[in-house]
PDB file of N, CA and C in Angstrom:
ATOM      1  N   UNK A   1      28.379 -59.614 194.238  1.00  0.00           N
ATOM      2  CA  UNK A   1      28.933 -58.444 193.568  1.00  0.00           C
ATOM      3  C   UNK A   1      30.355 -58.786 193.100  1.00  0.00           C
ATOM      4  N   UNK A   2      30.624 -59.114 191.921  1.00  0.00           N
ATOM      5  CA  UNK A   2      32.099 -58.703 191.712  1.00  0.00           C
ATOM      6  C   UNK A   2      32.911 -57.815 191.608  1.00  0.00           C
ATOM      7  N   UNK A   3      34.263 -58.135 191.315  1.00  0.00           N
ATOM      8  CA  UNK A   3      35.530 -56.984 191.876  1.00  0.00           C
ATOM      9  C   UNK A   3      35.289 -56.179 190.581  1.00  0.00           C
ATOM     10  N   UNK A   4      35.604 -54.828 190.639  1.00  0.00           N
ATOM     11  CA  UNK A   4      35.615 -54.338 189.661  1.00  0.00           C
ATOM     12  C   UNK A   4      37.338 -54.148 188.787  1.00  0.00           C
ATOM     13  N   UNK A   5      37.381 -53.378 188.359  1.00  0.00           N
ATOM     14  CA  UNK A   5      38.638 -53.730 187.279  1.00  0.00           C
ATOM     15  C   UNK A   5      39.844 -53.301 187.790  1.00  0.00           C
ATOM     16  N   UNK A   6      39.445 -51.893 188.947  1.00  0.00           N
ATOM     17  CA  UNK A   6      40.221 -51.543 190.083  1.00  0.00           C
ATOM     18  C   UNK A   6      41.303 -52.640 190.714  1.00  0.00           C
ATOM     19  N   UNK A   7      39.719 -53.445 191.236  1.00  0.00           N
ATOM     20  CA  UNK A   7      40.222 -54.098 192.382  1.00  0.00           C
ATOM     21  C   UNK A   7      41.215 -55.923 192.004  1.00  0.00           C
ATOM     22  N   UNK A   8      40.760 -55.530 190.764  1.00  0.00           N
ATOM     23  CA  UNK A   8      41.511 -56.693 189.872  1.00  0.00           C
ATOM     24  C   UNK A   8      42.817 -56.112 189.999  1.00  0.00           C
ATOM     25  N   UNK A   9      43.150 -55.071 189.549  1.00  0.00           N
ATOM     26  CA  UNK A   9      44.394 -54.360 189.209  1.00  0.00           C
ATOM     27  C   UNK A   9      45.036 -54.625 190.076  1.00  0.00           C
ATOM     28  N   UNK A  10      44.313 -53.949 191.302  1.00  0.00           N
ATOM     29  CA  UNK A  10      45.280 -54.030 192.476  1.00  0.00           C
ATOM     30  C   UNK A  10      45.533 -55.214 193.430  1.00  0.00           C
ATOM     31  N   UNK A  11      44.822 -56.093 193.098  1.00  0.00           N
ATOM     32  CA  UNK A  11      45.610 -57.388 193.618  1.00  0.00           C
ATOM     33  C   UNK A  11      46.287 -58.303 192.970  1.00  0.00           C
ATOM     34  N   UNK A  12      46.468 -57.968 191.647  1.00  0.00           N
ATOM     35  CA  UNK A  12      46.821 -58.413 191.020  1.00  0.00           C
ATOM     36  C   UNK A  12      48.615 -57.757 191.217  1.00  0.00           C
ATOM     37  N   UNK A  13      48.841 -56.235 190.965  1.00  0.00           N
ATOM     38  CA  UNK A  13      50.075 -55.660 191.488  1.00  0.00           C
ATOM     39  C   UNK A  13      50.466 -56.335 193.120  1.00  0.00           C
ATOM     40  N   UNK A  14      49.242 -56.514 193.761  1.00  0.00           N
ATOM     41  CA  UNK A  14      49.861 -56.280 195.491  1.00  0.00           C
ATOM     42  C   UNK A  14      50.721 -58.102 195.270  1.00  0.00           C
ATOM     43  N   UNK A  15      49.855 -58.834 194.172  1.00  0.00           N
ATOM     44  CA  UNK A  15      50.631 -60.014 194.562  1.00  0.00           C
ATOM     45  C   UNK A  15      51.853 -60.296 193.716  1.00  0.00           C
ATOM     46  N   UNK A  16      51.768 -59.308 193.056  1.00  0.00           N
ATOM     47  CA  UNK A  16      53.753 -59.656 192.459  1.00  0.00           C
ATOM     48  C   UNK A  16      54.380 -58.332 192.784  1.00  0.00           C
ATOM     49  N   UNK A  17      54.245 -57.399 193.738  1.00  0.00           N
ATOM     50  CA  UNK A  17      54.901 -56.458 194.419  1.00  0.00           C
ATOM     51  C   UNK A  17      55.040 -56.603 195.800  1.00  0.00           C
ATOM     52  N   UNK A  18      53.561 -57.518 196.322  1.00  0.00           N
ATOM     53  CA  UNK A  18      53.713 -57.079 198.027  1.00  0.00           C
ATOM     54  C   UNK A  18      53.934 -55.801 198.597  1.00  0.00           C
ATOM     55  N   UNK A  19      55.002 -55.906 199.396  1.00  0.00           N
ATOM     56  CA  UNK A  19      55.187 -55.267 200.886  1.00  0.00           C
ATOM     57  C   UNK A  19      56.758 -54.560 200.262  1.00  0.00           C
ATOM     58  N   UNK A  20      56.755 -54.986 198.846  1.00  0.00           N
ATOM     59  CA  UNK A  20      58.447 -53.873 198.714  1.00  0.00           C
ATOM     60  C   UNK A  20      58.047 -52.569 198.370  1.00  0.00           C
ATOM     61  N   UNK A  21      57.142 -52.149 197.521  1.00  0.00           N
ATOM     62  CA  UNK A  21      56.515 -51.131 197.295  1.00  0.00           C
ATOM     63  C   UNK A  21      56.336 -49.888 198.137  1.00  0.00           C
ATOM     64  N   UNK A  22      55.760 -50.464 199.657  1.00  0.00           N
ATOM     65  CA  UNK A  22      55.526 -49.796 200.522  1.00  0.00           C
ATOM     66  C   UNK A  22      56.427 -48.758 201.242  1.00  0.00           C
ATOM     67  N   UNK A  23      56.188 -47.519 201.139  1.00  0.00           N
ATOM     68  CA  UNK A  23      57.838 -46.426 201.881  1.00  0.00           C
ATOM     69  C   UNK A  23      57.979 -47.017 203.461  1.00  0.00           C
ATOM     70  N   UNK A  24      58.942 -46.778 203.865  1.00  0.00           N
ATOM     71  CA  UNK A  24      59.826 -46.645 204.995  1.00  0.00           C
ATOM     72  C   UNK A  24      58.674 -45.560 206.013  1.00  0.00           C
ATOM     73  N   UNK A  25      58.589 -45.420 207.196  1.00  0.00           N
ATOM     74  CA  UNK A  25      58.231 -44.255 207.874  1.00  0.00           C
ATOM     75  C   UNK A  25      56.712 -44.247 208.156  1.00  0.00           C
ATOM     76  N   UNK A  26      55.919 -43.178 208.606  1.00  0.00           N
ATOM     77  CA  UNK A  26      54.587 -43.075 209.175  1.00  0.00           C
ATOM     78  C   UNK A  26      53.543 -43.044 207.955  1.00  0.00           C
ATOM     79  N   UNK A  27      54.057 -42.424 206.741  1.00  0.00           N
ATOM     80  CA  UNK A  27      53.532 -41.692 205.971  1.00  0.00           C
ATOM     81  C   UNK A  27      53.187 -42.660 204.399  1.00  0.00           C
ATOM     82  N   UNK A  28      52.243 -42.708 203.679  1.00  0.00           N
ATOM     83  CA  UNK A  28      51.965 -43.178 202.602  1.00  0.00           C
ATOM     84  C   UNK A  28      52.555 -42.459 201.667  1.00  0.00           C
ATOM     85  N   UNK A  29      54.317 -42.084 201.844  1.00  0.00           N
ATOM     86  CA  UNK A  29      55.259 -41.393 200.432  1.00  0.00           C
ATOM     87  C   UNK A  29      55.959 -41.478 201.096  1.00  0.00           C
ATOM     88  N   UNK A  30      57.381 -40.800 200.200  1.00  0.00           N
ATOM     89  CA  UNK A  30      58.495 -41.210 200.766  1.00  0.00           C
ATOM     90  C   UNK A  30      59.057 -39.572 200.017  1.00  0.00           C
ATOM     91  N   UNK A  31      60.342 -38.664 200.692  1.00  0.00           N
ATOM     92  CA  UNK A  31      60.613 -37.518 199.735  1.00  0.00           C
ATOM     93  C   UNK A  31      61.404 -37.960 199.038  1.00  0.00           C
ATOM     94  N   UNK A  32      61.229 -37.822 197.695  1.00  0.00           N
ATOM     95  CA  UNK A  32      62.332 -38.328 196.396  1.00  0.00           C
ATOM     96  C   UNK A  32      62.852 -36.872 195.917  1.00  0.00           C
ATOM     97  N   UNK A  33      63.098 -35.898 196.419  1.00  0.00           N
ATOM     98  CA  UNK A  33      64.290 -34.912 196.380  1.00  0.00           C
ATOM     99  C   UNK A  33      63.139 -33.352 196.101  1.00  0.00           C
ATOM    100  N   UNK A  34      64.214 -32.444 195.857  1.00  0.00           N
ATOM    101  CA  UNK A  34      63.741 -30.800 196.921  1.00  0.00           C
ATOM    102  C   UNK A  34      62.876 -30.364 195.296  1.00  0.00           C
ATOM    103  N   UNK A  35      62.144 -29.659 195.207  1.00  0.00           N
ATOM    104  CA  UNK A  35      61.717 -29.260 193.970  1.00  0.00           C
ATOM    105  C   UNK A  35      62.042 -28.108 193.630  1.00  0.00           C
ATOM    106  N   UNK A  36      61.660 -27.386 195.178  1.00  0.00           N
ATOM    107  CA  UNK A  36      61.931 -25.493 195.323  1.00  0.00           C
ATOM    108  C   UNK A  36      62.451 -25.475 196.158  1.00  0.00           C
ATOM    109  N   UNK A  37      63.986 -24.303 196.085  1.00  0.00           N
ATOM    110  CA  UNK A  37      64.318 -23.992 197.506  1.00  0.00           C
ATOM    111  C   UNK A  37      64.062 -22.549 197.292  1.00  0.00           C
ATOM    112  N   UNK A  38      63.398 -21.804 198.036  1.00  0.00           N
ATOM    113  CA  UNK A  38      63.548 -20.181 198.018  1.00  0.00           C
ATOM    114  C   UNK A  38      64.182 -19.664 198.924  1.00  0.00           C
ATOM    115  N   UNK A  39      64.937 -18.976 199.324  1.00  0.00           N
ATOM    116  CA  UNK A  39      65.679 -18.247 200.508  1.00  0.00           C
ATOM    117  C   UNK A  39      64.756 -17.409 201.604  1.00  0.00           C
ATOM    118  N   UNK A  40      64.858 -18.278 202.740  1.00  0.00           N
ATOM    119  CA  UNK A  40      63.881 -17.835 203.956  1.00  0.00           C
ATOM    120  C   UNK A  40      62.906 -18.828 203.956  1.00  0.00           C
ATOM    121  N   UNK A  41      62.444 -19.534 202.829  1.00  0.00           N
ATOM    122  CA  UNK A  41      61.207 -20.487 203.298  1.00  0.00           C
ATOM    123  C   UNK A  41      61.774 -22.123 203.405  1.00  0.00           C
ATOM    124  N   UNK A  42      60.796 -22.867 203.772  1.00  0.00           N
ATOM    125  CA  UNK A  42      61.383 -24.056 203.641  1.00  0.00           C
ATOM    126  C   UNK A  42      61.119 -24.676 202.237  1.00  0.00           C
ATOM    127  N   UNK A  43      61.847 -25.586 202.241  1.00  0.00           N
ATOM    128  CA  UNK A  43      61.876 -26.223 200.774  1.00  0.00           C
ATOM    129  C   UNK A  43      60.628 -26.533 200.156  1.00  0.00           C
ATOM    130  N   UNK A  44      60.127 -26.976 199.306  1.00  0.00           N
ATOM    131  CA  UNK A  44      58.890 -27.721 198.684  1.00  0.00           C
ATOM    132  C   UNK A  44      59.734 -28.813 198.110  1.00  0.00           C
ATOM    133  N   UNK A  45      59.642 -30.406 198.741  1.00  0.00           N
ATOM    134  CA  UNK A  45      59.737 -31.187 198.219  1.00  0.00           C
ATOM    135  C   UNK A  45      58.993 -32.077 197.195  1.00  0.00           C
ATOM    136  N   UNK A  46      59.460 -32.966 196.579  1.00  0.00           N
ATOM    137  CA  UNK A  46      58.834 -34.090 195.810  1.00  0.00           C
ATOM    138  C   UNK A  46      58.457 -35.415 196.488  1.00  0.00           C
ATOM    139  N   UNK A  47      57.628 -35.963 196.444  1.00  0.00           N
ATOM    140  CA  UNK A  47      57.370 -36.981 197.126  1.00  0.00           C
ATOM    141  C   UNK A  47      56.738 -38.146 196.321  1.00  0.00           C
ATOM    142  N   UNK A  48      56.817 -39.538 196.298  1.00  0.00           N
ATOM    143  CA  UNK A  48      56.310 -40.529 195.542  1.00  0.00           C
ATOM    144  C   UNK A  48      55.181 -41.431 196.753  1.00  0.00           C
ATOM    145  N   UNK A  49      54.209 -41.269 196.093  1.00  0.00           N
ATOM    146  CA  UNK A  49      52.811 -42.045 196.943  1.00  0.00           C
ATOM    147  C   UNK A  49      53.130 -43.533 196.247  1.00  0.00           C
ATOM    148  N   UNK A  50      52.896 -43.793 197.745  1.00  0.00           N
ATOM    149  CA  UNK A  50      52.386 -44.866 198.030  1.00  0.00           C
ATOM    150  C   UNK A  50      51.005 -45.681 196.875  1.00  0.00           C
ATOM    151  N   UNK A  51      51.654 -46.904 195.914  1.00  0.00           N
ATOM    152  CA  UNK A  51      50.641 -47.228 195.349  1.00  0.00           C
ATOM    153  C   UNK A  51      49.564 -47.734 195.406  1.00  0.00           C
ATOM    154  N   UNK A  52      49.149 -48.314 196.511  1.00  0.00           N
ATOM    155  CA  UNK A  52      48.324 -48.921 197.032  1.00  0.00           C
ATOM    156  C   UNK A  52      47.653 -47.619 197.771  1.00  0.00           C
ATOM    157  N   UNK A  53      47.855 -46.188 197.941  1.00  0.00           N
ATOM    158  CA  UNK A  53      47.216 -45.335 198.492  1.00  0.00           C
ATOM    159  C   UNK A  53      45.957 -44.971 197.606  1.00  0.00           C
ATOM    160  N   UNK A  54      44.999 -44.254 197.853  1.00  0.00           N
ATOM    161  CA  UNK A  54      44.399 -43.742 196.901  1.00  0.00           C
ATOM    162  C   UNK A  54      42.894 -43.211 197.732  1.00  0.00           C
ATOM    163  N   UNK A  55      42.083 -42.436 197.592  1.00  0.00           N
ATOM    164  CA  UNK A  55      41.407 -41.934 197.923  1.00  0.00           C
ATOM    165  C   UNK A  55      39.374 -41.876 196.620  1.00  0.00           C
ATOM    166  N   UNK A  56      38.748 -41.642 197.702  1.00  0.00           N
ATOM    167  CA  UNK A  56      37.204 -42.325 196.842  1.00  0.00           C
ATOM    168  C   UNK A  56      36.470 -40.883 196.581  1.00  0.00           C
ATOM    169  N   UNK A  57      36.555 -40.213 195.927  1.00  0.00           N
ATOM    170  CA  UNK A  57      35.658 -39.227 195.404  1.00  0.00           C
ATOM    171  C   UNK A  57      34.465 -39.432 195.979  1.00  0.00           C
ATOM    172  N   UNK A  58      34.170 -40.185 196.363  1.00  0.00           N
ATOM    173  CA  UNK A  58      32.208 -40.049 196.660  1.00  0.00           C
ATOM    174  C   UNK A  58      32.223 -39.910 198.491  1.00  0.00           C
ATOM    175  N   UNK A  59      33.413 -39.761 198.777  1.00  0.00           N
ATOM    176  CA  UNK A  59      33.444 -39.355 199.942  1.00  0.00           C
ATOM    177  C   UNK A  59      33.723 -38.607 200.500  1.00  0.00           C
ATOM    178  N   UNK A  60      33.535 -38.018 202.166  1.00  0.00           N
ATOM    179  CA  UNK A  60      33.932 -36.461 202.552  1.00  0.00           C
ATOM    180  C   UNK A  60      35.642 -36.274 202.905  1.00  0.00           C
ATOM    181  N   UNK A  61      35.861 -35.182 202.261  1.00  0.00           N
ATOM    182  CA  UNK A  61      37.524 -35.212 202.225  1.00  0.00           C
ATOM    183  C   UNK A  61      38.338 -35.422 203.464  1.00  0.00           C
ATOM    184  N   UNK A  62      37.321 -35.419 204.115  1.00  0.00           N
ATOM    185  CA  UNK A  62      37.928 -36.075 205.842  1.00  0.00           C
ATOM    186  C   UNK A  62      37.631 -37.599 205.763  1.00  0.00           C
ATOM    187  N   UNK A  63      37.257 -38.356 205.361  1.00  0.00           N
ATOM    188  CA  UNK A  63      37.114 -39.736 205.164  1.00  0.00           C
ATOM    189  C   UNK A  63      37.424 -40.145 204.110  1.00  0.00           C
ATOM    190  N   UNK A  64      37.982 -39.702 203.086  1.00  0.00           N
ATOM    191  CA  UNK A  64      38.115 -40.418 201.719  1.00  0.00           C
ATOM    192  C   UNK A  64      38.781 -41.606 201.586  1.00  0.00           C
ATOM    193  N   UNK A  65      40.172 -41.610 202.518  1.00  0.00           N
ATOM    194  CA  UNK A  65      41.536 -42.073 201.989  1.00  0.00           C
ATOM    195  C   UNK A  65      41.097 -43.682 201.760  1.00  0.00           C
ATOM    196  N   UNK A  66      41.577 -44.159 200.710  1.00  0.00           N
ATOM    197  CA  UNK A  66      41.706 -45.474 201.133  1.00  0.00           C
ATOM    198  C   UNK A  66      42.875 -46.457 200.540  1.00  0.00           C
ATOM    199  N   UNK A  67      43.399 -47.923 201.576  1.00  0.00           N
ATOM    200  CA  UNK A  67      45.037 -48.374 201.256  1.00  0.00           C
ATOM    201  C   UNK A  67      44.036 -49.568 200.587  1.00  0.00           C
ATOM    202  N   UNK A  68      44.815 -50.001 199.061  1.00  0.00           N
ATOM    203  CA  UNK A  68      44.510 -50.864 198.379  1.00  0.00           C
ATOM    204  C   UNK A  68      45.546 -52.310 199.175  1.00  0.00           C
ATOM    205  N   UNK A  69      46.267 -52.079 199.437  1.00  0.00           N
ATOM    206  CA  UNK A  69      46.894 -52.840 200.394  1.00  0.00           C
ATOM    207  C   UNK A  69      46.110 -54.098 201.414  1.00  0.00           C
ATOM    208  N   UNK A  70      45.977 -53.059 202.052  1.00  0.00           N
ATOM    209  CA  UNK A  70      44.778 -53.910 203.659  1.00  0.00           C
ATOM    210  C   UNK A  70      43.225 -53.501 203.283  1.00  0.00           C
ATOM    211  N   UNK A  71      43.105 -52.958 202.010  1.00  0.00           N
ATOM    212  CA  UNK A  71      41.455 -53.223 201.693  1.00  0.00           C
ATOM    213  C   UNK A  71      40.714 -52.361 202.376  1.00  0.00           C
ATOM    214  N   UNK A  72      40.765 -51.432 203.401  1.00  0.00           N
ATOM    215  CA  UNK A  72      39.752 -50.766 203.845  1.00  0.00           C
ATOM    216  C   UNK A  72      39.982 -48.985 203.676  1.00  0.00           C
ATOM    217  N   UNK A  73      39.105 -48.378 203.855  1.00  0.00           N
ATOM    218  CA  UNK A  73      38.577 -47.037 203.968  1.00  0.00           C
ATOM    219  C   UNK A  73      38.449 -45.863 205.124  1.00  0.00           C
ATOM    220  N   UNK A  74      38.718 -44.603 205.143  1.00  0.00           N
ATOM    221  CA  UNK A  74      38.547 -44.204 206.453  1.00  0.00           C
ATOM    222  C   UNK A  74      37.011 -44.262 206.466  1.00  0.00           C
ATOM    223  N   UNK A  75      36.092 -44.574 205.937  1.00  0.00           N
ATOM    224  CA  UNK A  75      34.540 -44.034 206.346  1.00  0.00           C
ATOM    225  C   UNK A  75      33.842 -45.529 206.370  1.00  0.00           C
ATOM    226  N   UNK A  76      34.808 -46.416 206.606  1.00  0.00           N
ATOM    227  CA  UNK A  76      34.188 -47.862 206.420  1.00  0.00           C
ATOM    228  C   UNK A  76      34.019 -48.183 207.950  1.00  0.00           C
ATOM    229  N   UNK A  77      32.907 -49.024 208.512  1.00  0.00           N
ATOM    230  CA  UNK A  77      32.652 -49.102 209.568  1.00  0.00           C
ATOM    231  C   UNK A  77      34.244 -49.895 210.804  1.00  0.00           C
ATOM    232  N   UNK A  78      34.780 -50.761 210.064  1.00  0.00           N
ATOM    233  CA  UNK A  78      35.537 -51.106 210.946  1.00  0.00           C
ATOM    234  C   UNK A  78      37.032 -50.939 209.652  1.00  0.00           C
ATOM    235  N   UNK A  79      37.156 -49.673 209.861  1.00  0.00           N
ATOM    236  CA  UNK A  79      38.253 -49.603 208.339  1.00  0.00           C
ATOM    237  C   UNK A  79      39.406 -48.448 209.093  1.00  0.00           C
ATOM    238  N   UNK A  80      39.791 -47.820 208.293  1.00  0.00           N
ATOM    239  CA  UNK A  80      40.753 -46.995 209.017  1.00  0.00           C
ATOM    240  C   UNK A  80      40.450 -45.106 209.114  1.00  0.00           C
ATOM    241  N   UNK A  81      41.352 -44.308 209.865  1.00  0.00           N
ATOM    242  CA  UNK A  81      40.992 -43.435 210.234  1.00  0.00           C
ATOM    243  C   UNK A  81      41.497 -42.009 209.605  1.00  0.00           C
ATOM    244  N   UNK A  82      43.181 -42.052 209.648  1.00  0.00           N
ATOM    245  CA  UNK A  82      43.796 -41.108 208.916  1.00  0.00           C
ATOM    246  C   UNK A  82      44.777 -42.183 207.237  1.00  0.00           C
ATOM    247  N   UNK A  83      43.945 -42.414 207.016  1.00  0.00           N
ATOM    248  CA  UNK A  83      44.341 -42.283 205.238  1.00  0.00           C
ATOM    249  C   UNK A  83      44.384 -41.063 204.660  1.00  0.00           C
ATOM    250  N   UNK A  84      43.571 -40.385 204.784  1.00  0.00           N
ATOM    251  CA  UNK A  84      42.927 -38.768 203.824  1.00  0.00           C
ATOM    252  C   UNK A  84      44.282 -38.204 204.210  1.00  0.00           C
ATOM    253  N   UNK A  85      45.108 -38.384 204.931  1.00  0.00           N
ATOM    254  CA  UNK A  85      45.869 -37.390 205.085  1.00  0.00           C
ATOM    255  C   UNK A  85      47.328 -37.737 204.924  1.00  0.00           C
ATOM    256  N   UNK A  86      47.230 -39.044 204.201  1.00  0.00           N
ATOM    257  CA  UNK A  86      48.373 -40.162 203.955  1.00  0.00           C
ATOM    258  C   UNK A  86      49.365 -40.688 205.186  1.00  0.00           C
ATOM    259  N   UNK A  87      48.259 -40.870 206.315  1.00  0.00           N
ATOM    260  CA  UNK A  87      49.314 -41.193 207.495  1.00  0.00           C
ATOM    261  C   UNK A  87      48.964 -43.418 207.291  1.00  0.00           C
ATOM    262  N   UNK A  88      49.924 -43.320 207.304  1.00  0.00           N
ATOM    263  CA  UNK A  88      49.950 -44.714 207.289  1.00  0.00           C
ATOM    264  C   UNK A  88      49.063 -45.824 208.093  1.00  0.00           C
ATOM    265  N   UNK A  89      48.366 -46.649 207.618  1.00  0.00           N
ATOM    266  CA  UNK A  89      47.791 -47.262 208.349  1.00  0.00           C
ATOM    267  C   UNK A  89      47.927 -48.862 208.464  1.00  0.00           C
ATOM    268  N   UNK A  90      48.263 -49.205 206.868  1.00  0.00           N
ATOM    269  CA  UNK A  90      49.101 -50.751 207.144  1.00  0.00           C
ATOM    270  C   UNK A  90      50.011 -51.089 208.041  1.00  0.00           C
ATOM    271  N   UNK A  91      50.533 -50.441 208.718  1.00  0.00           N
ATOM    272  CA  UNK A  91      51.768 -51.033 209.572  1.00  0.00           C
ATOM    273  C   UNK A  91      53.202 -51.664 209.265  1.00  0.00           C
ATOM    274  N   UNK A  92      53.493 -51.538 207.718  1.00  0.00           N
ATOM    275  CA  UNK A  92      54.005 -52.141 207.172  1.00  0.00           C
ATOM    276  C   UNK A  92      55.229 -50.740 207.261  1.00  0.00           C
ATOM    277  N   UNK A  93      56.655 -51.496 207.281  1.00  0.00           N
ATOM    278  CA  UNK A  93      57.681 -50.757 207.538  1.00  0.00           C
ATOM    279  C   UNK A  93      57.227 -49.360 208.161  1.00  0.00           C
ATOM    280  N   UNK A  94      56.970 -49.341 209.501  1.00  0.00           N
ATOM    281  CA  UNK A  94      56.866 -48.112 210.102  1.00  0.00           C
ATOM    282  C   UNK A  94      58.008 -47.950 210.533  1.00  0.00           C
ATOM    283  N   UNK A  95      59.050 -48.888 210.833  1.00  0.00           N
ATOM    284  CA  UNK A  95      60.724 -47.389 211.012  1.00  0.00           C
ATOM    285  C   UNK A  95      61.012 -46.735 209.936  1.00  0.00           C
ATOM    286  N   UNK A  96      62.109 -46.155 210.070  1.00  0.00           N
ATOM    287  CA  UNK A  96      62.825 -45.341 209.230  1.00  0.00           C
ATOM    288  C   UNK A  96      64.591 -46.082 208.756  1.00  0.00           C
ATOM    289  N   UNK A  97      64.393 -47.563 208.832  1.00  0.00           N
ATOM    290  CA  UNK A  97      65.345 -48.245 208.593  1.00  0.00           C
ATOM    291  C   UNK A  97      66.003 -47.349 207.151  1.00  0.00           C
ATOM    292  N   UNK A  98      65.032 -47.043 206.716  1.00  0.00           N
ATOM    293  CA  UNK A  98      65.421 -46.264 205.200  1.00  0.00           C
ATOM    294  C   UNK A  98      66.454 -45.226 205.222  1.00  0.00           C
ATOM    295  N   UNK A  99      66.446 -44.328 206.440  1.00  0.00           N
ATOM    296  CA  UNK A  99      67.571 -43.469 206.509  1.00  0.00           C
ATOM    297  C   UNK A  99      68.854 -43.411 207.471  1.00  0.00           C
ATOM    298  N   UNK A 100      68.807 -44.881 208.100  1.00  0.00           N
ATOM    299  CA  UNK A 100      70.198 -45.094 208.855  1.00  0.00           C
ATOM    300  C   UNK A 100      71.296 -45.268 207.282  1.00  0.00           C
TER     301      UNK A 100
END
């Protein structure tokens, strides 16, 4: 089976971007500033995903997520678990070196 045009794309980005791409923290985004503030609620921020994030339509919205990164899926037999919900699963910069 070959790669499809996707998967061209994205290794093709992961190998002249790597691991800089990737946010700081638990999460597949990072907040890039407030969008709404209303008085009494909390803010609604903006946030920039993670490019290598992305999620598979043909799957159940509890399993969709998947990191173009490390190649696997939450609904893949030995793949990952919380993608769908953009919690990080590469391992890649999990501190928060980003906000000292």
């Amino acid at each position: 089976m070959s790669p499809s045009i996707k998967q061209m794309n994205m290794r093709e980005y992961k190998r002249l971007h790597g691991t800089s791409v990737i946010p700081y923290g638990d999460y597949c985004y990072r907040h890039s500033g407030i969008v709404e503030r209303i008085p009494g609620c909390f803010p609604r921020f903006k946030v920039d995903v993670c490019p290598y994030w992305d999620i598979d339509e043909d799957q159940h919205e509890q399993s969709n997520g998947y990191c173009w990164y490390i190649e696997k899926g939450d609904w893949e037999e030995d793949g990952t678990f919380l993608l769908f919900d953009q919690c990080k699963e590469c391992g890649i910069k999990n501190d928060c070196r980003e906000y000292e």
